[in-house]
Protein backbone atom coordinates (compact mmCIF):
# COMPACT_ATOMS: atom_id res chain seq x y z
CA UNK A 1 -15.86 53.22 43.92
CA UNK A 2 -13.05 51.00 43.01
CA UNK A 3 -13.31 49.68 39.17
CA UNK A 4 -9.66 47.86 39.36
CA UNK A 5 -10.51 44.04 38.91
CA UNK A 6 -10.64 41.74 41.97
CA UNK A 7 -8.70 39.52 42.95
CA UNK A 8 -9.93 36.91 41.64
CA UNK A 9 -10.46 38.46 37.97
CA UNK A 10 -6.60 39.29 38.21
CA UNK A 11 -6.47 35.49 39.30
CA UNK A 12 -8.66 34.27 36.08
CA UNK A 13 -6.93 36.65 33.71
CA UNK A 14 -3.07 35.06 34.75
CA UNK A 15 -4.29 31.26 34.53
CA UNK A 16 -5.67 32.12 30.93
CA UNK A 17 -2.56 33.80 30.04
CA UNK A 18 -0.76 30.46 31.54
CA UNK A 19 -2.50 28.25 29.32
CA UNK A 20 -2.28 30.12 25.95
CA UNK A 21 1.56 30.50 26.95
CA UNK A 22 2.04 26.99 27.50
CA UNK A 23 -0.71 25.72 24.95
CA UNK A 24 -0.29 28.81 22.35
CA UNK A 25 3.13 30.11 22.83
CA UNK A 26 5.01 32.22 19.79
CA UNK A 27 6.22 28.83 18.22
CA UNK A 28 2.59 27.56 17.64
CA UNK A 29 1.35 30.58 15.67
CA UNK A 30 4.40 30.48 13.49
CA UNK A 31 3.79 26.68 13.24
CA UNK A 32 0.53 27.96 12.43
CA UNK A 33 1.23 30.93 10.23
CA UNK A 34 4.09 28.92 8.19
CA UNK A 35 2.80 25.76 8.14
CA UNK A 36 -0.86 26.50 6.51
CA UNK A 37 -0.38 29.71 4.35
CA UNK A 38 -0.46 29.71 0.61
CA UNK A 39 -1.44 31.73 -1.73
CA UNK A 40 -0.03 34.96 -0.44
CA UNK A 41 -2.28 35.11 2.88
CA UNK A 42 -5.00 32.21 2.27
CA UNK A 43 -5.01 29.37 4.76
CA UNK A 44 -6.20 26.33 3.29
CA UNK A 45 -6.40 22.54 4.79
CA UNK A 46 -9.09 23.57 7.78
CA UNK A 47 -5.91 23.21 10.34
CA UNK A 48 -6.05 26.56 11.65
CA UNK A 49 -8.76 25.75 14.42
CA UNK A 50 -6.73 23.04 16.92
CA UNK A 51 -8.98 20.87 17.98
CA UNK A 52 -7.64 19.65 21.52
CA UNK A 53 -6.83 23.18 22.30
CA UNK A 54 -10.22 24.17 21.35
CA UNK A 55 -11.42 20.92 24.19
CA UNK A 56 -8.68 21.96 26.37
CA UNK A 57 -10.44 25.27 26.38
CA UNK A 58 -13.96 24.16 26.86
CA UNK A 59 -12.48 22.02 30.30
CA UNK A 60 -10.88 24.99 31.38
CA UNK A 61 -14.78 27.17 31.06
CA UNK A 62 -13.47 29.02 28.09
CA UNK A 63 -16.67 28.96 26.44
CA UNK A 64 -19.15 28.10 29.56
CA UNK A 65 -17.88 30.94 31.75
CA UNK A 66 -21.26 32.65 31.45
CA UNK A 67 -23.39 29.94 31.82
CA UNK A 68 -25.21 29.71 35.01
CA UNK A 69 -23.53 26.95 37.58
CA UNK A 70 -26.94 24.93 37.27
CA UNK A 71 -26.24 24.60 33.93
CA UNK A 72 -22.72 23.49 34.45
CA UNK A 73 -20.88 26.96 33.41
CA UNK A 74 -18.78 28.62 35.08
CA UNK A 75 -21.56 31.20 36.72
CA UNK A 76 -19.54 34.43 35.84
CA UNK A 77 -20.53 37.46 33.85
CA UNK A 78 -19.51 39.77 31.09
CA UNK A 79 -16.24 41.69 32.90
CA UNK A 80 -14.81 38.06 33.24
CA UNK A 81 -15.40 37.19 29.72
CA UNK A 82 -14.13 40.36 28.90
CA UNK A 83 -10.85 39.81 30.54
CA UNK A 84 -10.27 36.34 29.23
CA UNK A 85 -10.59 37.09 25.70
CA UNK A 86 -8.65 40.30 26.02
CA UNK A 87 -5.64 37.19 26.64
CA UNK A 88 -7.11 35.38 23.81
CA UNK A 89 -6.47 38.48 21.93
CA UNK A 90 -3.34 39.00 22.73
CA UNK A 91 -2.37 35.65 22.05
CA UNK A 92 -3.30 36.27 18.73
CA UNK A 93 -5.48 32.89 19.50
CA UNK A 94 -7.35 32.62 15.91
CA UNK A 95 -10.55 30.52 15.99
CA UNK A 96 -14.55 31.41 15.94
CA UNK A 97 -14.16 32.29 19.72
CA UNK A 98 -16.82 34.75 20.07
CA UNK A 99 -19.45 32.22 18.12
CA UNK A 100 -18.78 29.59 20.34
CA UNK A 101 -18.63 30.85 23.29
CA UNK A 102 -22.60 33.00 22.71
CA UNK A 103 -23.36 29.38 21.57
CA UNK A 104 -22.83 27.48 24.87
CA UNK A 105 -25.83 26.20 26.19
CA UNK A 106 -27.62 26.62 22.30
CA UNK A 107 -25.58 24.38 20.20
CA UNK A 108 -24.72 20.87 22.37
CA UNK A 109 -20.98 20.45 22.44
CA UNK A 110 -20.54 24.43 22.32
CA UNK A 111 -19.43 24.84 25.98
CA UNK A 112 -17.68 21.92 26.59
CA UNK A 113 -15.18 22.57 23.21
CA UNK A 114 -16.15 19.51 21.08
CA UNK A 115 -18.31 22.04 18.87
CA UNK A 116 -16.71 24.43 16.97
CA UNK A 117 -19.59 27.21 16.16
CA UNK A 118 -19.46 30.26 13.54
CA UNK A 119 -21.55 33.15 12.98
CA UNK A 120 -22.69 36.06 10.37
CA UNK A 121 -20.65 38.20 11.98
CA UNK A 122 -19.38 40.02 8.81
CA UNK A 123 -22.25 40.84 6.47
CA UNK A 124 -22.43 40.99 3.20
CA UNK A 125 -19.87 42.14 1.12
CA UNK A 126 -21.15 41.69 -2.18
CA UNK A 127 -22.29 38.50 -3.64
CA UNK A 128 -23.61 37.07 -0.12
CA UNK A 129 -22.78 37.31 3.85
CA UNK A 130 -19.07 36.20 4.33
CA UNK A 131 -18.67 33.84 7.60
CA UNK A 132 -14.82 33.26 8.69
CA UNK A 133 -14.13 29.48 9.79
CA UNK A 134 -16.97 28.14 8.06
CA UNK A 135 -14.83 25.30 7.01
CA UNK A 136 -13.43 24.61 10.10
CA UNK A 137 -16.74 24.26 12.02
CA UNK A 138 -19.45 22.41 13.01
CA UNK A 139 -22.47 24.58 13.01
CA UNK A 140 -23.71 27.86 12.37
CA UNK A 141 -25.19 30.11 14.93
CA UNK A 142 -28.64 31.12 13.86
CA UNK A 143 -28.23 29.20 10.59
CA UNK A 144 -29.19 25.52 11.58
CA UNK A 145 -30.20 24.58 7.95
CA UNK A 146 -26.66 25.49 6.82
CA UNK A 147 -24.17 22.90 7.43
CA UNK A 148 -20.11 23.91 6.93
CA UNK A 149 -18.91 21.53 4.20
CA UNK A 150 -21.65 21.27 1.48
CA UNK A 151 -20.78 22.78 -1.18
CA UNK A 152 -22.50 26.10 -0.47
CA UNK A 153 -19.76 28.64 0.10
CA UNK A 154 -16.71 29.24 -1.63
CA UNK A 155 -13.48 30.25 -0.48
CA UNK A 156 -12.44 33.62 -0.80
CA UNK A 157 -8.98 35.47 0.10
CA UNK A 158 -8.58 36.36 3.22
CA UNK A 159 -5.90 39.45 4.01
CA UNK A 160 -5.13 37.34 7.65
CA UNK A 161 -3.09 34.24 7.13
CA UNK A 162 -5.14 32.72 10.18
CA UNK A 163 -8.44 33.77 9.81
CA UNK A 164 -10.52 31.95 6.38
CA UNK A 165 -13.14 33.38 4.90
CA UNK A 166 -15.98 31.74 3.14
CA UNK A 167 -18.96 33.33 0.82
CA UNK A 168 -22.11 31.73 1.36
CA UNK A 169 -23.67 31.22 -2.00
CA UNK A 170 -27.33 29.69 -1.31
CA UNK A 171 -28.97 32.50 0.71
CA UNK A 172 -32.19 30.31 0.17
CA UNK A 173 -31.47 27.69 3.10
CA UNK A 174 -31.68 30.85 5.74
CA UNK A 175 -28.29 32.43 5.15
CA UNK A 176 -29.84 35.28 3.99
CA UNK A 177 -31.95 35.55 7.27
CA UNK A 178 -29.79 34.38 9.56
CA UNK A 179 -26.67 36.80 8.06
CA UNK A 180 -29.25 39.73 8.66
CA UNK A 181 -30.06 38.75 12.14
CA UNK A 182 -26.75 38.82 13.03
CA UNK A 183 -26.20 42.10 11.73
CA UNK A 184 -29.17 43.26 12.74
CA UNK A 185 -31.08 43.14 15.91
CA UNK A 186 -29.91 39.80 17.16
CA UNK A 187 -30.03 39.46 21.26
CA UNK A 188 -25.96 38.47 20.59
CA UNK A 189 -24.72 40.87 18.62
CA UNK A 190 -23.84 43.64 21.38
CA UNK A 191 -22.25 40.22 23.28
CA UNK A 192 -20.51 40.04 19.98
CA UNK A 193 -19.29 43.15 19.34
CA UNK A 194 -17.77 43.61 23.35
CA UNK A 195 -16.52 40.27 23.30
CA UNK A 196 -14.75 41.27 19.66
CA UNK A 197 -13.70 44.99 21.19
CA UNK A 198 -12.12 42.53 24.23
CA UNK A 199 -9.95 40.88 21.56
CA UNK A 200 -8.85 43.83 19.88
CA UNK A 201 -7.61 45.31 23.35
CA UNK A 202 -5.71 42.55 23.69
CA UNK A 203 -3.83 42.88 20.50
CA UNK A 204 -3.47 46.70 21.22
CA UNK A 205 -1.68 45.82 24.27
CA UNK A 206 0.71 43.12 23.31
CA UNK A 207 1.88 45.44 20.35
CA UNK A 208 2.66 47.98 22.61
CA UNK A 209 4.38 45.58 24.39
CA UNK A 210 6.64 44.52 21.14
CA UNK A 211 6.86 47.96 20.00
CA UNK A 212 8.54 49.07 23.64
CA UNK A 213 10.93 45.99 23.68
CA UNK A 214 11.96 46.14 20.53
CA UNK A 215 12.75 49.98 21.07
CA UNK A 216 14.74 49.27 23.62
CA UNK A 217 16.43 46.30 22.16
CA UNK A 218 17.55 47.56 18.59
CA UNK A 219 20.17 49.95 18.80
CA UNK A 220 20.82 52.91 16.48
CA UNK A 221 24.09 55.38 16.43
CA UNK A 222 25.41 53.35 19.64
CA UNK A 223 22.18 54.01 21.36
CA UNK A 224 19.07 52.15 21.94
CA UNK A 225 16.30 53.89 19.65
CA UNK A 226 13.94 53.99 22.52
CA UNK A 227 15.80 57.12 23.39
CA UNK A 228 15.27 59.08 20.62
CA UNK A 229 12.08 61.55 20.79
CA UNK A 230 10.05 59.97 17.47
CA UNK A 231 9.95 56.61 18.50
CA UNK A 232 9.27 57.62 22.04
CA UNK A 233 6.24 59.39 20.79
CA UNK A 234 5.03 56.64 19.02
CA UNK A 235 5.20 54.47 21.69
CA UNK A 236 3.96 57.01 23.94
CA UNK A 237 0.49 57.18 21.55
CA UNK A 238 0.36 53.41 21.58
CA UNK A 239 0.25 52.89 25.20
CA UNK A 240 -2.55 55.96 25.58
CA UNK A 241 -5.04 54.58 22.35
CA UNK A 242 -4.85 50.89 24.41
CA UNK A 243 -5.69 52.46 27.52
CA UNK A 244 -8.46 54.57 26.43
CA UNK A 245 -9.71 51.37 24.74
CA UNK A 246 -9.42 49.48 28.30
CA UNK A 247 -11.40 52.09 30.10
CA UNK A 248 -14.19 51.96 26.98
CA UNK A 249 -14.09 48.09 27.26
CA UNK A 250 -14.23 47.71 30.40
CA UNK A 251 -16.63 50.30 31.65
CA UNK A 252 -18.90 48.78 28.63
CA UNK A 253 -18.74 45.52 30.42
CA UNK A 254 -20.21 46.55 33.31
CA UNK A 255 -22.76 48.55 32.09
CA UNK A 256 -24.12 46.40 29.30
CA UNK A 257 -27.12 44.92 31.13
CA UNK A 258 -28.30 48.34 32.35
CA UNK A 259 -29.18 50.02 29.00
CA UNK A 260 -25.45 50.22 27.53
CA UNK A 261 -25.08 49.29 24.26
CA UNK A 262 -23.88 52.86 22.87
CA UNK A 263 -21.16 52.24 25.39
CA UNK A 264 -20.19 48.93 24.07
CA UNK A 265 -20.69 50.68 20.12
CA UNK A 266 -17.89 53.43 21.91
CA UNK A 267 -16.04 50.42 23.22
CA UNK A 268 -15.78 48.42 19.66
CA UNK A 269 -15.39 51.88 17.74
CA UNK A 270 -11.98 52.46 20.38
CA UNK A 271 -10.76 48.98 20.29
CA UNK A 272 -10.59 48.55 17.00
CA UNK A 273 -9.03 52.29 16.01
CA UNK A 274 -6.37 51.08 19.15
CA UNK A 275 -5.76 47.41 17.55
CA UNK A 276 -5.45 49.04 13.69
CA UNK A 277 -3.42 52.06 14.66
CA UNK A 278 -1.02 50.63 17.24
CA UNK A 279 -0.12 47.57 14.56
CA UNK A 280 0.33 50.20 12.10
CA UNK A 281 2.72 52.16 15.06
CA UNK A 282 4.65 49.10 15.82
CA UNK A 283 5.07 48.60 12.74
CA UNK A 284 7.09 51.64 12.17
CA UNK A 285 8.63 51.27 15.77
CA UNK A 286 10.34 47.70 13.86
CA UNK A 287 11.38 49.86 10.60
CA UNK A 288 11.81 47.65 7.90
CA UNK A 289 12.19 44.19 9.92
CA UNK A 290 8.26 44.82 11.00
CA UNK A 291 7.61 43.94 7.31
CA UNK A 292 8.76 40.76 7.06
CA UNK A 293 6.94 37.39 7.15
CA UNK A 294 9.27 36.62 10.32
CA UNK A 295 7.72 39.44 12.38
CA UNK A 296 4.86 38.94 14.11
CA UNK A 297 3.80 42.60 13.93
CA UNK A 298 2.10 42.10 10.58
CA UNK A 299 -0.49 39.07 12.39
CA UNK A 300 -1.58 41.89 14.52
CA UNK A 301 -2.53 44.38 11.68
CA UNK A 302 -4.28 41.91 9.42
CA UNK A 303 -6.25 40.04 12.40
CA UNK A 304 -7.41 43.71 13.23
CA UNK A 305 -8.59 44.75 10.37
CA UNK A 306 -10.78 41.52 10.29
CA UNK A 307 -12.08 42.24 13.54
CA UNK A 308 -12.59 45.36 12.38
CA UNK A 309 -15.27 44.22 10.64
CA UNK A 310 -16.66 41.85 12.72
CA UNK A 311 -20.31 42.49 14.68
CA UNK A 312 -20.07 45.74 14.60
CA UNK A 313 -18.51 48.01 12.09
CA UNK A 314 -17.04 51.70 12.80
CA UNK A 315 -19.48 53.24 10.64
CA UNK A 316 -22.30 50.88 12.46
CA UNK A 317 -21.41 52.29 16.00
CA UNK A 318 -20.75 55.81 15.01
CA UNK A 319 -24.32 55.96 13.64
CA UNK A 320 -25.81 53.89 16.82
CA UNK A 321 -23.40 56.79 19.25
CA UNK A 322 -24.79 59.40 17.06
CA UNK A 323 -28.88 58.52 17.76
CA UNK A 324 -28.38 58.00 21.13
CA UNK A 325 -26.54 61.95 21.44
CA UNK A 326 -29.34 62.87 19.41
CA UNK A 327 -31.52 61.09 21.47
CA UNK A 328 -30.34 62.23 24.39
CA UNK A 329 -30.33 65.75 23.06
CA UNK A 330 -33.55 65.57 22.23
CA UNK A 331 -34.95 64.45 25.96
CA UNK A 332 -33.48 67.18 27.36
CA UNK A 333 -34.76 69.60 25.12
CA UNK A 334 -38.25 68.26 25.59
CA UNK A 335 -37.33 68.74 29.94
């Protein structure tokens, strides 16, 4: 059985990585990054979400890929999705991308782009459920009696420059219920988490990607540092934690509709240990340059420790992967 994507995955996967080039290059996340961070890592202003972009998206069946052609999506299914926001990810493409795109064909607007849709994808943290964008959206998945804007969240800091965060404050108009269903048993939250693992591939491949060209670019004792045996190691790690996370996303993709969701907790739990510990990796790979605001090595790091937390936390799947061994332990002992 062949488990390489088709031809015309490879197809979708290059024209998304087209338009985030062209639409999303380098010079628009500095823009980005430069142009709307204060406070040592807080965005403020709302201008992190770009709103054609966001449109441009929708056109292109960003966030209708999985809705059925009848419906006017796209038709396609989760290893598509998968493969789309892995470029997303790796564009470092900040934005409630995941919301909006389980919204489509719930919230009007959602799949066409014009509706920019959060969710309670980060629990509670202590003094109510934290939603990122809040500000920067238009509605609320599973929360239609909150509305973004009135006065019922506060700001809070935020360790990525790109990604605000917002503490809901009046759990009695269903944030308290909705942030629980999210976190809970909602139908999306496995959608959630995969489509969040997807993302976190993605930035655990492009920073192997820096890591390896900066090795080879920065030279050391007349030589290129690639070539010495440490930093070849650490590359070498790098490259197997993002594959390992492929084969875990990918394989989770497949399977999800066919009883797989402690394959898509393994697939988060990988993806985000690849995304963290590959940042941290290329970081050392730059030495002291990866520390600076100029680098973009840091983005990668902070965005993955939010996604970290996102839908699914490690200690969430490592519990969910340790009842179904148990479970599974238990079946055959019963046989």
């Amino acid at each position: 059985m062949d488990f390489q994507p088709t031809e015309d995955q490879r197809d979708l996967r290059a024209g998304v990585r087209e338009l985030l080039a062209r639409r999303y290059g380098r010079e628009a996340l500095r823009a980005a990054v430069d142009g709307g961070a204060v406070d040592g890592g807080a965005v403020d202003g709302g201008a992190v979400v770009d709103r054609e972009l966001w449109r441009e998206l929708g056109e292109a069946g960003f966030f209708a890929l999985r809705l059925p052609e009848a419906e006017g999506g796209v038709g396609l299914g989760l290893p598509e999705a998968v493969l789309v926001f892995e470029e997303a990810g790796r564009a470092l493409l900040p934005g409630p991308l995941v919301a909006t795109h389980l919204a489509a064909g719930v919230v009007p607007g959602a799949a066409a782009g014009t509706t920019v849709v959060t969710a309670f994808d980060l629990g509670d943290h202590g003094g109510g459920p934290l939603v990122a964008y809040l500000g920067e959206s238009d509605a609320v998945l599973g929360a239609p009696a909150l509305r973004p804007g009135d006065g019922s969240a506060a700001r809070v800091r935020s360790a990525d420059p790109l990604t605000p965060l917002y503490r809901v404050a009046a759990p009695a108009d269903g944030a308290a219920a909705a942030s629980a269903e999210y976190r809970g048993e909602s139908e999306h939250r496995e959608e959630g988490a995969l489509l969040t693992a997807a993302l976190q591939l993605g930035s655990a491949l492009r920073t192997v990607e820096l890591a390896v060209r900066y090795a080879k670019d920065r030279e050391q004792f007349g030589q290129p540092i690639g070539a010495f045996q440490a930093v070849k190691h650490l590359c070498a790690r790098m490259l197997v934690r993002a594959e390992v996370a492929r084969a875990a996303v990918y394989a989770a993709a497949v399977t999800a509709y066919t009883g797989g969701t402690a394959e898509i907790a393994a697939a988060k739990l990988l993806a985000d240990e690849a995304a963290v510990r590959n940042a941290r990796d290329c970081l050392q790979v730059h030495g002291g340059m990866g520390f600076t605001w100029e680098a973009d090595v840091h983005l990668h790091l902070k965005r993955a420790w939010v996604r970290a937390e996102q839908w699914r936390t490690a200690a969430e799947a490592e519990e969910q992967l340790a009842r179904a061994l148990l479970e599974e332990a238990l079946g055959e002992a019963a046989e």
